[in-house]
PDB file of N, CA and C in Angstrom:
ATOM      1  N   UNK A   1      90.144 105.999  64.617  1.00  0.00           N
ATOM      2  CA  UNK A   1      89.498 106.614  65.757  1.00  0.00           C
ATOM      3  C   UNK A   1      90.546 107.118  66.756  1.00  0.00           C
ATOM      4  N   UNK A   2      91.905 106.327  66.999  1.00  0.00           N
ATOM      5  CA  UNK A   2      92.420 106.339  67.542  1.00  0.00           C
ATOM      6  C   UNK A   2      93.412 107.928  67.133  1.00  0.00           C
ATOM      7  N   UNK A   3      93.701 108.100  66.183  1.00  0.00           N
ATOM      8  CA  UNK A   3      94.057 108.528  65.486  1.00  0.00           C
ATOM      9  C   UNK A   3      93.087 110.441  65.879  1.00  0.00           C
ATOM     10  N   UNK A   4      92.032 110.439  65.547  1.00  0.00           N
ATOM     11  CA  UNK A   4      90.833 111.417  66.065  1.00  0.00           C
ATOM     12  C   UNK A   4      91.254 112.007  67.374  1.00  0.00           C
ATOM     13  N   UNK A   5      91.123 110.952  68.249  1.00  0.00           N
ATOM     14  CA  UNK A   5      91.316 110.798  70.165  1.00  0.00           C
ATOM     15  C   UNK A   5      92.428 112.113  69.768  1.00  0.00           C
ATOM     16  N   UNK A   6      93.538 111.549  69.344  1.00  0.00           N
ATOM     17  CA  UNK A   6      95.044 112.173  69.594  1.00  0.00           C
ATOM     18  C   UNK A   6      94.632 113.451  68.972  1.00  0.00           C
ATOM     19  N   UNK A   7      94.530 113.639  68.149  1.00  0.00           N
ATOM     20  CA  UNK A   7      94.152 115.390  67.474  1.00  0.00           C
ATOM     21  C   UNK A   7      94.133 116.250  68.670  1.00  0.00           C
ATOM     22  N   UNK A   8      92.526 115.926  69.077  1.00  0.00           N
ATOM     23  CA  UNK A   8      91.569 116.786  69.626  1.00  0.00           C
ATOM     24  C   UNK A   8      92.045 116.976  70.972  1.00  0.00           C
ATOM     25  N   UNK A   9      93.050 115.990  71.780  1.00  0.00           N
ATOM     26  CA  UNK A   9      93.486 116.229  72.899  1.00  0.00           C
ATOM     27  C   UNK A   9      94.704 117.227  72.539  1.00  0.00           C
ATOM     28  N   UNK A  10      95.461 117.100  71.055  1.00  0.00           N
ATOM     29  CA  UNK A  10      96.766 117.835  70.619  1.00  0.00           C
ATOM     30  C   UNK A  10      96.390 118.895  70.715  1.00  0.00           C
ATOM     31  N   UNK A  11      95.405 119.235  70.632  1.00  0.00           N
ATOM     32  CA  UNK A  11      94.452 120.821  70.131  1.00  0.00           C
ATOM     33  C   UNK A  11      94.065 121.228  70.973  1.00  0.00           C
ATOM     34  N   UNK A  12      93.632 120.305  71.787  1.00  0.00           N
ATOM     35  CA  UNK A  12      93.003 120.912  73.053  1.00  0.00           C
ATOM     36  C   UNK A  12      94.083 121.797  74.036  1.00  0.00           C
ATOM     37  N   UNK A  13      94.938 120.890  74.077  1.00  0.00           N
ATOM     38  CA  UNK A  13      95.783 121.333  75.286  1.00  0.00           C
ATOM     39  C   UNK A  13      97.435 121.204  74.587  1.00  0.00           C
ATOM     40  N   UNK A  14      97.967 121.887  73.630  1.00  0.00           N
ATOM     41  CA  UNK A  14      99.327 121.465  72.525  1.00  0.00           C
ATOM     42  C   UNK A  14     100.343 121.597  73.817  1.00  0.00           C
ATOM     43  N   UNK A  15     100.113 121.960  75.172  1.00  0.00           N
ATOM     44  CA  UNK A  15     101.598 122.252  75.914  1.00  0.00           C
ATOM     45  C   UNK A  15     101.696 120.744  76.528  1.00  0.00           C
ATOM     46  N   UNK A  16     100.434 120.121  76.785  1.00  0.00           N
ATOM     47  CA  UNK A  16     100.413 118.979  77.683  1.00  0.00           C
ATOM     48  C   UNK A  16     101.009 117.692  76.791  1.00  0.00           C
ATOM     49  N   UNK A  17     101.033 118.120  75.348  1.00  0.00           N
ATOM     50  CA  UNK A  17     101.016 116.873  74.216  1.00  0.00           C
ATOM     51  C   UNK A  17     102.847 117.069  74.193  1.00  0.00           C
ATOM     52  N   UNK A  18     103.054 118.174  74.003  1.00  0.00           N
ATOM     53  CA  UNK A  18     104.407 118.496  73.949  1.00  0.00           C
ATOM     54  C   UNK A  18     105.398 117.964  75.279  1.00  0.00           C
ATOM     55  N   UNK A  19     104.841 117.921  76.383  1.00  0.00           N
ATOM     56  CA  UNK A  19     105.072 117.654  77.685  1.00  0.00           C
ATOM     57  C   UNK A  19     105.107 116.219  77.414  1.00  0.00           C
ATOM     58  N   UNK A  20     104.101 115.568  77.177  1.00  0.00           N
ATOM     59  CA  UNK A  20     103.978 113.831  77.263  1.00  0.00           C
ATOM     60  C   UNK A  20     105.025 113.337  76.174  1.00  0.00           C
ATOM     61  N   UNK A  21     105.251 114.044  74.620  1.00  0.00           N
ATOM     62  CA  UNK A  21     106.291 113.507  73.593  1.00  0.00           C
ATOM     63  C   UNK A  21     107.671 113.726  74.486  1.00  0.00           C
ATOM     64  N   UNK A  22     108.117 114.790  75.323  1.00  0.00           N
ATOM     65  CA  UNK A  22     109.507 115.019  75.997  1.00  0.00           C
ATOM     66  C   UNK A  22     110.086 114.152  76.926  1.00  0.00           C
ATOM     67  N   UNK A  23     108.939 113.855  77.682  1.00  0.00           N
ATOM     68  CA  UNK A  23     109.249 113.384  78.889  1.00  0.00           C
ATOM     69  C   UNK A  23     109.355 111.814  78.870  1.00  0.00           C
ATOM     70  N   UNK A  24     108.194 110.733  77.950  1.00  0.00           N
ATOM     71  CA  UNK A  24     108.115 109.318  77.952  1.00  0.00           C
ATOM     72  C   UNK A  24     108.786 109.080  76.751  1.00  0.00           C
ATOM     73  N   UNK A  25     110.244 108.607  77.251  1.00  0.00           N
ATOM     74  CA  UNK A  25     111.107 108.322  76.468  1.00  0.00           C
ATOM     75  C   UNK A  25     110.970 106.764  76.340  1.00  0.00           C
ATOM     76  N   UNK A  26     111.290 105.873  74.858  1.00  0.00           N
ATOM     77  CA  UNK A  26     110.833 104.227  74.961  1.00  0.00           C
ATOM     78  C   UNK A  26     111.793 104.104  75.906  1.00  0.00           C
ATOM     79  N   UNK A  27     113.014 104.043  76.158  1.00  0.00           N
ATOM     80  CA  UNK A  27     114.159 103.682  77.243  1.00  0.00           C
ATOM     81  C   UNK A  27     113.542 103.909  78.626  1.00  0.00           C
ATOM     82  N   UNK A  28     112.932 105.180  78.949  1.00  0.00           N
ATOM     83  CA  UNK A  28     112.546 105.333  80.206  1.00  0.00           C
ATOM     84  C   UNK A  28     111.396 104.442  80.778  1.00  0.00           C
ATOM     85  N   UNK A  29     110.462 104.444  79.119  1.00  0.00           N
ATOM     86  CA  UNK A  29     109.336 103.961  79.797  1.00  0.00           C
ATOM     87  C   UNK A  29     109.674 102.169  80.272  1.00  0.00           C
ATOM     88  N   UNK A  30     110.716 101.646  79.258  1.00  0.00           N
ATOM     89  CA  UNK A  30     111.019  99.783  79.351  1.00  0.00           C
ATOM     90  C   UNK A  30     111.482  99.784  80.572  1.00  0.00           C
ATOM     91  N   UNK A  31     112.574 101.077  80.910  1.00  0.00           N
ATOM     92  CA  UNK A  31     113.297 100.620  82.457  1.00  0.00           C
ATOM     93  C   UNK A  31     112.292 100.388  83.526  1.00  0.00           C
ATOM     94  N   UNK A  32     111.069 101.421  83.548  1.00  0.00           N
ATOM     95  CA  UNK A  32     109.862 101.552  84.282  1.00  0.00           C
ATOM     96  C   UNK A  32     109.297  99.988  84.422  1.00  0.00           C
ATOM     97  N   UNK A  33     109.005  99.946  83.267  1.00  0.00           N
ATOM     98  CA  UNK A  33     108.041  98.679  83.033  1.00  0.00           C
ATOM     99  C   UNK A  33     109.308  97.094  83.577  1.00  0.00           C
ATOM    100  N   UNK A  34     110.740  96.954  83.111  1.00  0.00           N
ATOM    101  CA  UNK A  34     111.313  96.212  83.524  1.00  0.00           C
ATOM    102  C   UNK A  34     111.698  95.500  85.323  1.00  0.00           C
ATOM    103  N   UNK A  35     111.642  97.085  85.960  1.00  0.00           N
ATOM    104  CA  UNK A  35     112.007  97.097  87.098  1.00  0.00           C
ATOM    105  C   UNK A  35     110.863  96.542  88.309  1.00  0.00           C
ATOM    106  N   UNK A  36     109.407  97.085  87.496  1.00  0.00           N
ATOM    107  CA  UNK A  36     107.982  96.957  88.427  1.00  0.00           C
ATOM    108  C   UNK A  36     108.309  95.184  87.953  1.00  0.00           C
ATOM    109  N   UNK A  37     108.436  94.561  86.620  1.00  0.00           N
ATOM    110  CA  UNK A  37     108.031  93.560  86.774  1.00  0.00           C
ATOM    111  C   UNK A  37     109.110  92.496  87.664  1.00  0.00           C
ATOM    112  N   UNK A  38     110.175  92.740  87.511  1.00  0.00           N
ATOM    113  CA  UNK A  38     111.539  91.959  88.574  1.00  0.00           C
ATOM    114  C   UNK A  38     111.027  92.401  90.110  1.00  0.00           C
ATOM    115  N   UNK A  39     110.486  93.498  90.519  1.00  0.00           N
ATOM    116  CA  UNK A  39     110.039  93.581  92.120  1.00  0.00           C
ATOM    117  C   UNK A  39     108.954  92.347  92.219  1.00  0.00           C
ATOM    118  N   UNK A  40     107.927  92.560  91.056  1.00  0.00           N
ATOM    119  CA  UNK A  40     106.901  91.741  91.124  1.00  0.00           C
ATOM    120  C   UNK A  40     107.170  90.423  91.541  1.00  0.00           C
ATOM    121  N   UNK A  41     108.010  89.873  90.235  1.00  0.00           N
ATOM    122  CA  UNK A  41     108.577  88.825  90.262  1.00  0.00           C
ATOM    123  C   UNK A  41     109.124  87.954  91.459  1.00  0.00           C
ATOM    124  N   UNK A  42     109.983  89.202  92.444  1.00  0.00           N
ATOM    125  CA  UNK A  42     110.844  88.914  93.064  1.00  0.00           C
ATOM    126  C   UNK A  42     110.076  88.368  94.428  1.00  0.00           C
ATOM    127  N   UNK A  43     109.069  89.429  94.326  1.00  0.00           N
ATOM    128  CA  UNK A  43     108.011  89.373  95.927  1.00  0.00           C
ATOM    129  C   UNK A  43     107.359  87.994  95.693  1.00  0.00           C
ATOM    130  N   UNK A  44     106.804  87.243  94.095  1.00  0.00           N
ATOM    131  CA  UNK A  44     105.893  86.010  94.193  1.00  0.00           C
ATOM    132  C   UNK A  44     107.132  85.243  93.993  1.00  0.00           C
ATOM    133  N   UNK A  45     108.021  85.204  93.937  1.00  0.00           N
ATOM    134  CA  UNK A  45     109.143  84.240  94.235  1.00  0.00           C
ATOM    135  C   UNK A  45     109.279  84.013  95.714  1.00  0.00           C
ATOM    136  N   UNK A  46     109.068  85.242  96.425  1.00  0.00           N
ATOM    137  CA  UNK A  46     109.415  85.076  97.961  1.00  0.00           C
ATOM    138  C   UNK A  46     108.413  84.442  98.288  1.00  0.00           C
ATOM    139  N   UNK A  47     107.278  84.158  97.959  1.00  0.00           N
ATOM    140  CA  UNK A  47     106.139  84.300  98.460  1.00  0.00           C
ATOM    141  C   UNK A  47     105.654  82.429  97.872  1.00  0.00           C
ATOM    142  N   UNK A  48     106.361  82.079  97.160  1.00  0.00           N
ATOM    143  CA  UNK A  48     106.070  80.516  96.473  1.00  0.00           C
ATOM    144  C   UNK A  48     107.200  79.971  97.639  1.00  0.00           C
ATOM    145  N   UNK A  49     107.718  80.344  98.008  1.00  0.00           N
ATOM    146  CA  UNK A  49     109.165  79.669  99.209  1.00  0.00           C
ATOM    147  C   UNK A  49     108.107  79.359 100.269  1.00  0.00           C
ATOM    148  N   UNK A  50     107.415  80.186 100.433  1.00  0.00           N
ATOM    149  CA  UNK A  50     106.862  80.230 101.885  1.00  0.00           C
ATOM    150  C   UNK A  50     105.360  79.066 102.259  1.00  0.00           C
ATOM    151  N   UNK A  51     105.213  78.798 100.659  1.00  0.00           N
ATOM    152  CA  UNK A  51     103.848  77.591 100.465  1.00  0.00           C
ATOM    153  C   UNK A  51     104.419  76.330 101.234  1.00  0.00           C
ATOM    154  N   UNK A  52     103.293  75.255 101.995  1.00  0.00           N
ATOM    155  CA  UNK A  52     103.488  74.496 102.448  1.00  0.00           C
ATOM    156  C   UNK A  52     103.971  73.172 101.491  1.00  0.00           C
ATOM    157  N   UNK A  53     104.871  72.473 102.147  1.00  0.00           N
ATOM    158  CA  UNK A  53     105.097  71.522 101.295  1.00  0.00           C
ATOM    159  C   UNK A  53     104.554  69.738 102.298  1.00  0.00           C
ATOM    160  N   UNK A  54     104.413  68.938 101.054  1.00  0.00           N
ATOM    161  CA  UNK A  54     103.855  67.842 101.937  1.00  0.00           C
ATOM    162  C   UNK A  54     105.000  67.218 102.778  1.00  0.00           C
ATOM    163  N   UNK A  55     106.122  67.145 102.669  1.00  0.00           N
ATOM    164  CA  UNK A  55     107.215  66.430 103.506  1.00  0.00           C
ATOM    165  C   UNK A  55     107.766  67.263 104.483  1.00  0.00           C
ATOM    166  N   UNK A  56     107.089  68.517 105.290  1.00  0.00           N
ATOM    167  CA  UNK A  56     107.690  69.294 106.254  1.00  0.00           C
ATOM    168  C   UNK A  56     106.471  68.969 106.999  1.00  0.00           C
ATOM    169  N   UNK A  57     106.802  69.013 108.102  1.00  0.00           N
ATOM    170  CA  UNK A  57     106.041  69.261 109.840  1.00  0.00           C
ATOM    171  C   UNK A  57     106.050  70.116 110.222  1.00  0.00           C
ATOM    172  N   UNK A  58     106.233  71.036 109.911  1.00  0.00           N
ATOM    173  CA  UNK A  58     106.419  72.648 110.292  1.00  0.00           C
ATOM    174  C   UNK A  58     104.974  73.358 110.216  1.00  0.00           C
ATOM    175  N   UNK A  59     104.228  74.487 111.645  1.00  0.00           N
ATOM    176  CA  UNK A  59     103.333  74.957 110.954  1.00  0.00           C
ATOM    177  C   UNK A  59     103.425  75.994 109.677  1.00  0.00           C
ATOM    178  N   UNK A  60     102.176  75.929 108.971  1.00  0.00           N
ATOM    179  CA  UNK A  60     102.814  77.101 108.028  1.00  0.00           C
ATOM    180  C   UNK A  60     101.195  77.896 108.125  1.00  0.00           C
ATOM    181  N   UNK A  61     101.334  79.081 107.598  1.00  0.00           N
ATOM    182  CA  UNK A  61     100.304  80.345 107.776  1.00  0.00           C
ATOM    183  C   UNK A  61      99.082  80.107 106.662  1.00  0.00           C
ATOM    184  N   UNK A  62      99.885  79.318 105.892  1.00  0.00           N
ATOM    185  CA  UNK A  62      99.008  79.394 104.374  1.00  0.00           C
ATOM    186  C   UNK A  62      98.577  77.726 104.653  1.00  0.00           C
ATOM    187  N   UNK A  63      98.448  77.226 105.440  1.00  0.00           N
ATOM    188  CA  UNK A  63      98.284  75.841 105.297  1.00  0.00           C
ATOM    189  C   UNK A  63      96.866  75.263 106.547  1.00  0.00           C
ATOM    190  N   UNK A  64      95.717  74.578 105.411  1.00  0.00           N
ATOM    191  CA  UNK A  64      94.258  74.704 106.463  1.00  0.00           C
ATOM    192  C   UNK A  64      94.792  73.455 107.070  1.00  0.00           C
ATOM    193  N   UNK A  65      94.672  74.142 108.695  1.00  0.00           N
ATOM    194  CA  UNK A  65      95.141  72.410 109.597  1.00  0.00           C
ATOM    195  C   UNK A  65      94.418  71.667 109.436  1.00  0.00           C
ATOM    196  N   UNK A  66      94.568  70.578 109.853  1.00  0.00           N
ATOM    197  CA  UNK A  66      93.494  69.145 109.849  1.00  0.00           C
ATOM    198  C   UNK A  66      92.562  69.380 111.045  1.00  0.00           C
ATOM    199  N   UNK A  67      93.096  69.971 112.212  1.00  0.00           N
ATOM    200  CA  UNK A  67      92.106  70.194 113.373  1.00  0.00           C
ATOM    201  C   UNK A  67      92.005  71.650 113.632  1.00  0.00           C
ATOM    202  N   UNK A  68      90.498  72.128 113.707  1.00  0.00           N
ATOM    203  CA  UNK A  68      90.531  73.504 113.560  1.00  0.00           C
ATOM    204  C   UNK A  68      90.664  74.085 114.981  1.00  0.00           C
ATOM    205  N   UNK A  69      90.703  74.883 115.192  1.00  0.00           N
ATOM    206  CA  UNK A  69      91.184  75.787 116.608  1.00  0.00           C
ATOM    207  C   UNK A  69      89.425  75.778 117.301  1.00  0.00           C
ATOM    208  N   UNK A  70      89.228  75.705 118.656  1.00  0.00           N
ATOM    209  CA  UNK A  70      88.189  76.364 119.304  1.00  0.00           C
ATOM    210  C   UNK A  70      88.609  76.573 120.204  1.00  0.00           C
ATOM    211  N   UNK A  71      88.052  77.105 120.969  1.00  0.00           N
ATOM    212  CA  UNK A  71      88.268  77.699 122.611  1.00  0.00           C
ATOM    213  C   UNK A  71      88.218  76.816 123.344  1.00  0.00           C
ATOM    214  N   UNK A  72      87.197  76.105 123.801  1.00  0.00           N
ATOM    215  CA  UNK A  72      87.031  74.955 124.358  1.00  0.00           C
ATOM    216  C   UNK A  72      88.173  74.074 124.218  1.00  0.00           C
ATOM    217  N   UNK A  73      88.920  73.596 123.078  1.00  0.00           N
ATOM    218  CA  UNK A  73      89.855  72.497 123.212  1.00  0.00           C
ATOM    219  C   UNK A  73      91.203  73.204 122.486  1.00  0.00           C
ATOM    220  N   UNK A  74      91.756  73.815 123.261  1.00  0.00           N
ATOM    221  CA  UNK A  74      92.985  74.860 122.674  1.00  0.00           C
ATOM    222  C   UNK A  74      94.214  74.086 122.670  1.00  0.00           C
ATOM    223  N   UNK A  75      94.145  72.804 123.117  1.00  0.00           N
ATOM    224  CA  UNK A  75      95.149  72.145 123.201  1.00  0.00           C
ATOM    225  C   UNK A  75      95.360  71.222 121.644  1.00  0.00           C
ATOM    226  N   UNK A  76      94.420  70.769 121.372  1.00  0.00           N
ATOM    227  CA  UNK A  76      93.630  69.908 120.332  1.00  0.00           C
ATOM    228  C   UNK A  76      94.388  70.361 118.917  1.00  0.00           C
ATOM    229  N   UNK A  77      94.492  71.798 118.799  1.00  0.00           N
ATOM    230  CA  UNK A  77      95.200  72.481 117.820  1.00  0.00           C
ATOM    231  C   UNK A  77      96.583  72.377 117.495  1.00  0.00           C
ATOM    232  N   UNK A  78      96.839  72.468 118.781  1.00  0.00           N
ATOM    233  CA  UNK A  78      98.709  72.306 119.027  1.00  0.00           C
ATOM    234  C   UNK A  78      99.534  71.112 118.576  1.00  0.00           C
ATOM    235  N   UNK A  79      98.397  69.438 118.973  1.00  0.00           N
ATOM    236  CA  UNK A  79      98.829  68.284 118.921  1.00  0.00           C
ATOM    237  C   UNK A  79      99.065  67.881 117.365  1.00  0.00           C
ATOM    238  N   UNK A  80      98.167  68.754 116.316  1.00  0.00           N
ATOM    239  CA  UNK A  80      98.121  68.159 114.951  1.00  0.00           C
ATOM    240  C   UNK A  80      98.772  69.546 114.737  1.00  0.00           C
ATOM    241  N   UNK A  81     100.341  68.663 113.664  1.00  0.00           N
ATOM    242  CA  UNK A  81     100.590  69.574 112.471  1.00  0.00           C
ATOM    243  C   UNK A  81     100.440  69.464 111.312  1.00  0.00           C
ATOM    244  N   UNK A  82      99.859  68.282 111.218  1.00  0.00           N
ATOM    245  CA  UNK A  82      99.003  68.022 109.590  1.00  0.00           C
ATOM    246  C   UNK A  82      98.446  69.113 108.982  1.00  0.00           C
ATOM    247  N   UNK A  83      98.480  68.978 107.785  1.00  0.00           N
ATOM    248  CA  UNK A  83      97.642  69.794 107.115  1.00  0.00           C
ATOM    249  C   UNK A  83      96.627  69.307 106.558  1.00  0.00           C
ATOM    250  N   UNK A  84      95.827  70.002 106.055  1.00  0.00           N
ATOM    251  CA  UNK A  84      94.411  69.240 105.396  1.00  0.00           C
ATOM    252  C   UNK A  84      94.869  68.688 104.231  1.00  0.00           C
ATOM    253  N   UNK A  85      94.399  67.164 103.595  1.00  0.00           N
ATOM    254  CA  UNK A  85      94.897  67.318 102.300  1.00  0.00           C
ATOM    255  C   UNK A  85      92.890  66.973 101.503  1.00  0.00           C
ATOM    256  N   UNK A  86      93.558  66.858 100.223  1.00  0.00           N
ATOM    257  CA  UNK A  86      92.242  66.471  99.203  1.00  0.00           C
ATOM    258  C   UNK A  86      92.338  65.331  99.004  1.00  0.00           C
ATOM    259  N   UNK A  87      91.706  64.836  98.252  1.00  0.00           N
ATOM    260  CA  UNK A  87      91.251  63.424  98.004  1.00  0.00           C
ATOM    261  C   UNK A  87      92.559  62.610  97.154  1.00  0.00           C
ATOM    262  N   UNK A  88      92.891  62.939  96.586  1.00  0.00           N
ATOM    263  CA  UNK A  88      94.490  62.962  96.055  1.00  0.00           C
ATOM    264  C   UNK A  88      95.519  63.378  96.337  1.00  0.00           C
ATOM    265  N   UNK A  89      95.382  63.573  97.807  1.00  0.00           N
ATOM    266  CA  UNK A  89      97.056  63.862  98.670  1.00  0.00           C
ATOM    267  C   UNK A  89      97.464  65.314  98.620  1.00  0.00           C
ATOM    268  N   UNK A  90      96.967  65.870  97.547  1.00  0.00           N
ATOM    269  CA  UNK A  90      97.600  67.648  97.050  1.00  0.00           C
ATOM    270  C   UNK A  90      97.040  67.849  98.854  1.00  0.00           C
ATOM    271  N   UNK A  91      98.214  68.992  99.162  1.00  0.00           N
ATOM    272  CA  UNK A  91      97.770  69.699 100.386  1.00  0.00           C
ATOM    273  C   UNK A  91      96.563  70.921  99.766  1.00  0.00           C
ATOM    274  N   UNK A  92      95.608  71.098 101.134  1.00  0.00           N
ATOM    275  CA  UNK A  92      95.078  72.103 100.900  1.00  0.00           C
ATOM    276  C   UNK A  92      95.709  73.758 101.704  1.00  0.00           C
ATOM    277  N   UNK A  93      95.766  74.912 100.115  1.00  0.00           N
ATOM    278  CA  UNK A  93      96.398  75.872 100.858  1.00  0.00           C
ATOM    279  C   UNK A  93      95.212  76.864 100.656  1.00  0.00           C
ATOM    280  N   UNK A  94      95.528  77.792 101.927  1.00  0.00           N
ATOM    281  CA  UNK A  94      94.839  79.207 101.724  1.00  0.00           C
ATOM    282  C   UNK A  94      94.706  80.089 100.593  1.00  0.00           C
ATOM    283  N   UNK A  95      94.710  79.622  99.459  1.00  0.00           N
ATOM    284  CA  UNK A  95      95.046  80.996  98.707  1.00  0.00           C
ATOM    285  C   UNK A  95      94.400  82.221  98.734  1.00  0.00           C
ATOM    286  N   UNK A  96      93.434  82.778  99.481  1.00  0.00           N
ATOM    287  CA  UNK A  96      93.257  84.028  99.323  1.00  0.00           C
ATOM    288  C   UNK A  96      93.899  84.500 100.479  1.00  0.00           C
ATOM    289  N   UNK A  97      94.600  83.905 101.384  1.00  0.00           N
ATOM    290  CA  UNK A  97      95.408  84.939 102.497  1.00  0.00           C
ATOM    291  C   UNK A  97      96.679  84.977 101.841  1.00  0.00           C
ATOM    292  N   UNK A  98      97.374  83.633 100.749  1.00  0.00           N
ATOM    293  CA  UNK A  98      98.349  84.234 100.378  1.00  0.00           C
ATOM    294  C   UNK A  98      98.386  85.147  99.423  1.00  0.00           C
ATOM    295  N   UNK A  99      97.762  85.701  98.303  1.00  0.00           N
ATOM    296  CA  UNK A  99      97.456  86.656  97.781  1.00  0.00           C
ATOM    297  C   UNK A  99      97.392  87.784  98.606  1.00  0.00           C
ATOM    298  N   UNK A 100      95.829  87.896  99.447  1.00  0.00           N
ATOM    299  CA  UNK A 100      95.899  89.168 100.318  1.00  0.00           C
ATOM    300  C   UNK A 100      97.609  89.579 100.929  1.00  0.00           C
ATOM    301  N   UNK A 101      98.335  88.832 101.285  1.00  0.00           N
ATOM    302  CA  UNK A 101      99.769  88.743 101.932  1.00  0.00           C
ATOM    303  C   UNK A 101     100.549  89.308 100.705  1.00  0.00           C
ATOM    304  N   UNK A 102     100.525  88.916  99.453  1.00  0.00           N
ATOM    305  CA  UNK A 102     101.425  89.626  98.315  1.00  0.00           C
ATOM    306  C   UNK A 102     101.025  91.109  98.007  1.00  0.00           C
ATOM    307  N   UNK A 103      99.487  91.066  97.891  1.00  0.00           N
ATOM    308  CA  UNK A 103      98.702  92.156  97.833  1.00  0.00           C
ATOM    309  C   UNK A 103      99.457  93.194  98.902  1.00  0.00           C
ATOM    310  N   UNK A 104      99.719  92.955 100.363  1.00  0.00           N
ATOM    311  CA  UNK A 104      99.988  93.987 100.935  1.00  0.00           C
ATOM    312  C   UNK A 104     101.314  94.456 101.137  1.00  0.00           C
ATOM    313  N   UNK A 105     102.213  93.347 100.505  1.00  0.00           N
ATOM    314  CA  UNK A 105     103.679  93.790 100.288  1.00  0.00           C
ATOM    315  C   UNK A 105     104.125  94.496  99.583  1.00  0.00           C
ATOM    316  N   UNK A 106     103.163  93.987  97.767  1.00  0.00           N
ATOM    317  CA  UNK A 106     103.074  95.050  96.868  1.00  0.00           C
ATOM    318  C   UNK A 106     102.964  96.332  96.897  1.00  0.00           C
ATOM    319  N   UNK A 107     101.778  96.555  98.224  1.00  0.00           N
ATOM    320  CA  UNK A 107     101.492  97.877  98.179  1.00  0.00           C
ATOM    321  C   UNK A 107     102.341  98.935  98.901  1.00  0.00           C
ATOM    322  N   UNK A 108     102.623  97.665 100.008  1.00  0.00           N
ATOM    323  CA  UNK A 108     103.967  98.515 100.772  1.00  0.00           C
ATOM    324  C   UNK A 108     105.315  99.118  99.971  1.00  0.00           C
ATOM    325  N   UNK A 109     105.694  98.010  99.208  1.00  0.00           N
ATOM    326  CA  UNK A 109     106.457  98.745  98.287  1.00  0.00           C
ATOM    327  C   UNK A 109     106.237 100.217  96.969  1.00  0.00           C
ATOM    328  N   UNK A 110     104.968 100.076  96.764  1.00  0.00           N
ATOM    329  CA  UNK A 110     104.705 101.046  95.894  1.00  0.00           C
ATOM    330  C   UNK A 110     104.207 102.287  96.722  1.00  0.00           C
ATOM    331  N   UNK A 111     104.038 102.164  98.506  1.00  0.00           N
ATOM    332  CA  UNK A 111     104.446 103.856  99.249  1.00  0.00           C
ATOM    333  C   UNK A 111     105.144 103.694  99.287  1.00  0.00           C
ATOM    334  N   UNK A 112     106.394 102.937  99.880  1.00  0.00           N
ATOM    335  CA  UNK A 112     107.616 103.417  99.927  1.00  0.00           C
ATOM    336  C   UNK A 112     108.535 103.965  98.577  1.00  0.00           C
ATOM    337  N   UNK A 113     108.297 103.400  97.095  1.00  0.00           N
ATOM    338  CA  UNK A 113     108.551 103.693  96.333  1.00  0.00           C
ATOM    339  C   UNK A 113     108.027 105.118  96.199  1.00  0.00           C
ATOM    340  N   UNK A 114     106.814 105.355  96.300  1.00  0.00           N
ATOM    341  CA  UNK A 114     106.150 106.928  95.946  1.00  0.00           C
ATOM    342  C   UNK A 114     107.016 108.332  97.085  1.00  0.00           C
ATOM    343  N   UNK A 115     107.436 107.553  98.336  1.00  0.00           N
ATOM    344  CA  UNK A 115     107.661 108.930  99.181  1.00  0.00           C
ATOM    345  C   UNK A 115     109.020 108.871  98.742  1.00  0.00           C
TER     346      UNK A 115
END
């Protein structure tokens, strides 16, 4: 079938087929594919540094406090740097803000890559 697909697009359009055999070279295309995955890599490497760990006191962004913020008691927030944990000590982390957070680095890099 696959085989079919390729014909009928060869036939259809022979300058565009000729264009795609010239241009996607295997070398060009691995460097492509090598380089996106080491940025990738490099950004969820940065981005596993930045997870909370249980033996720091430090606030962290990705980490649900033990006391949540209100208006009324704004002080209340400040006094605890605990983090939430589970029933088995694992801290609890945000993961969809740290994602959304890789998500938008990624993307930053792929405009700046495009302009």
């Amino acid at each position: 079938m696959n085989h079919r697909l390729y014909d009928k697009l060869s036939n259809s359009n022979p300058q565009l087929m000729r264009e795609i055999k010239g241009r996607f070279k295997p070398a060009q295309i691995g460097l492509s594919i090598s380089g996106s995955l080491l940025i990738q890599g490099l950004v969820l490497l940065s981005f596993l540094t930045k997870l909370p760990i249980s033996t720091s006191n430090n606030r962290n962004p990705y980490c649900y406090p033990s006391v949540m913020y209100s208006r009324e008691d704004r002080w209340v927030y400040d006094r605890s740097l605990d983090c939430l944990k589970d029933s088995s000590g694992n801290l609890l982390i945000g993961w969809p803000l740290w994602w959304e957070h890789i998500c938008q680095t990624l993307s930053a890099i792929a405009i700046i890559a495009l302009v």
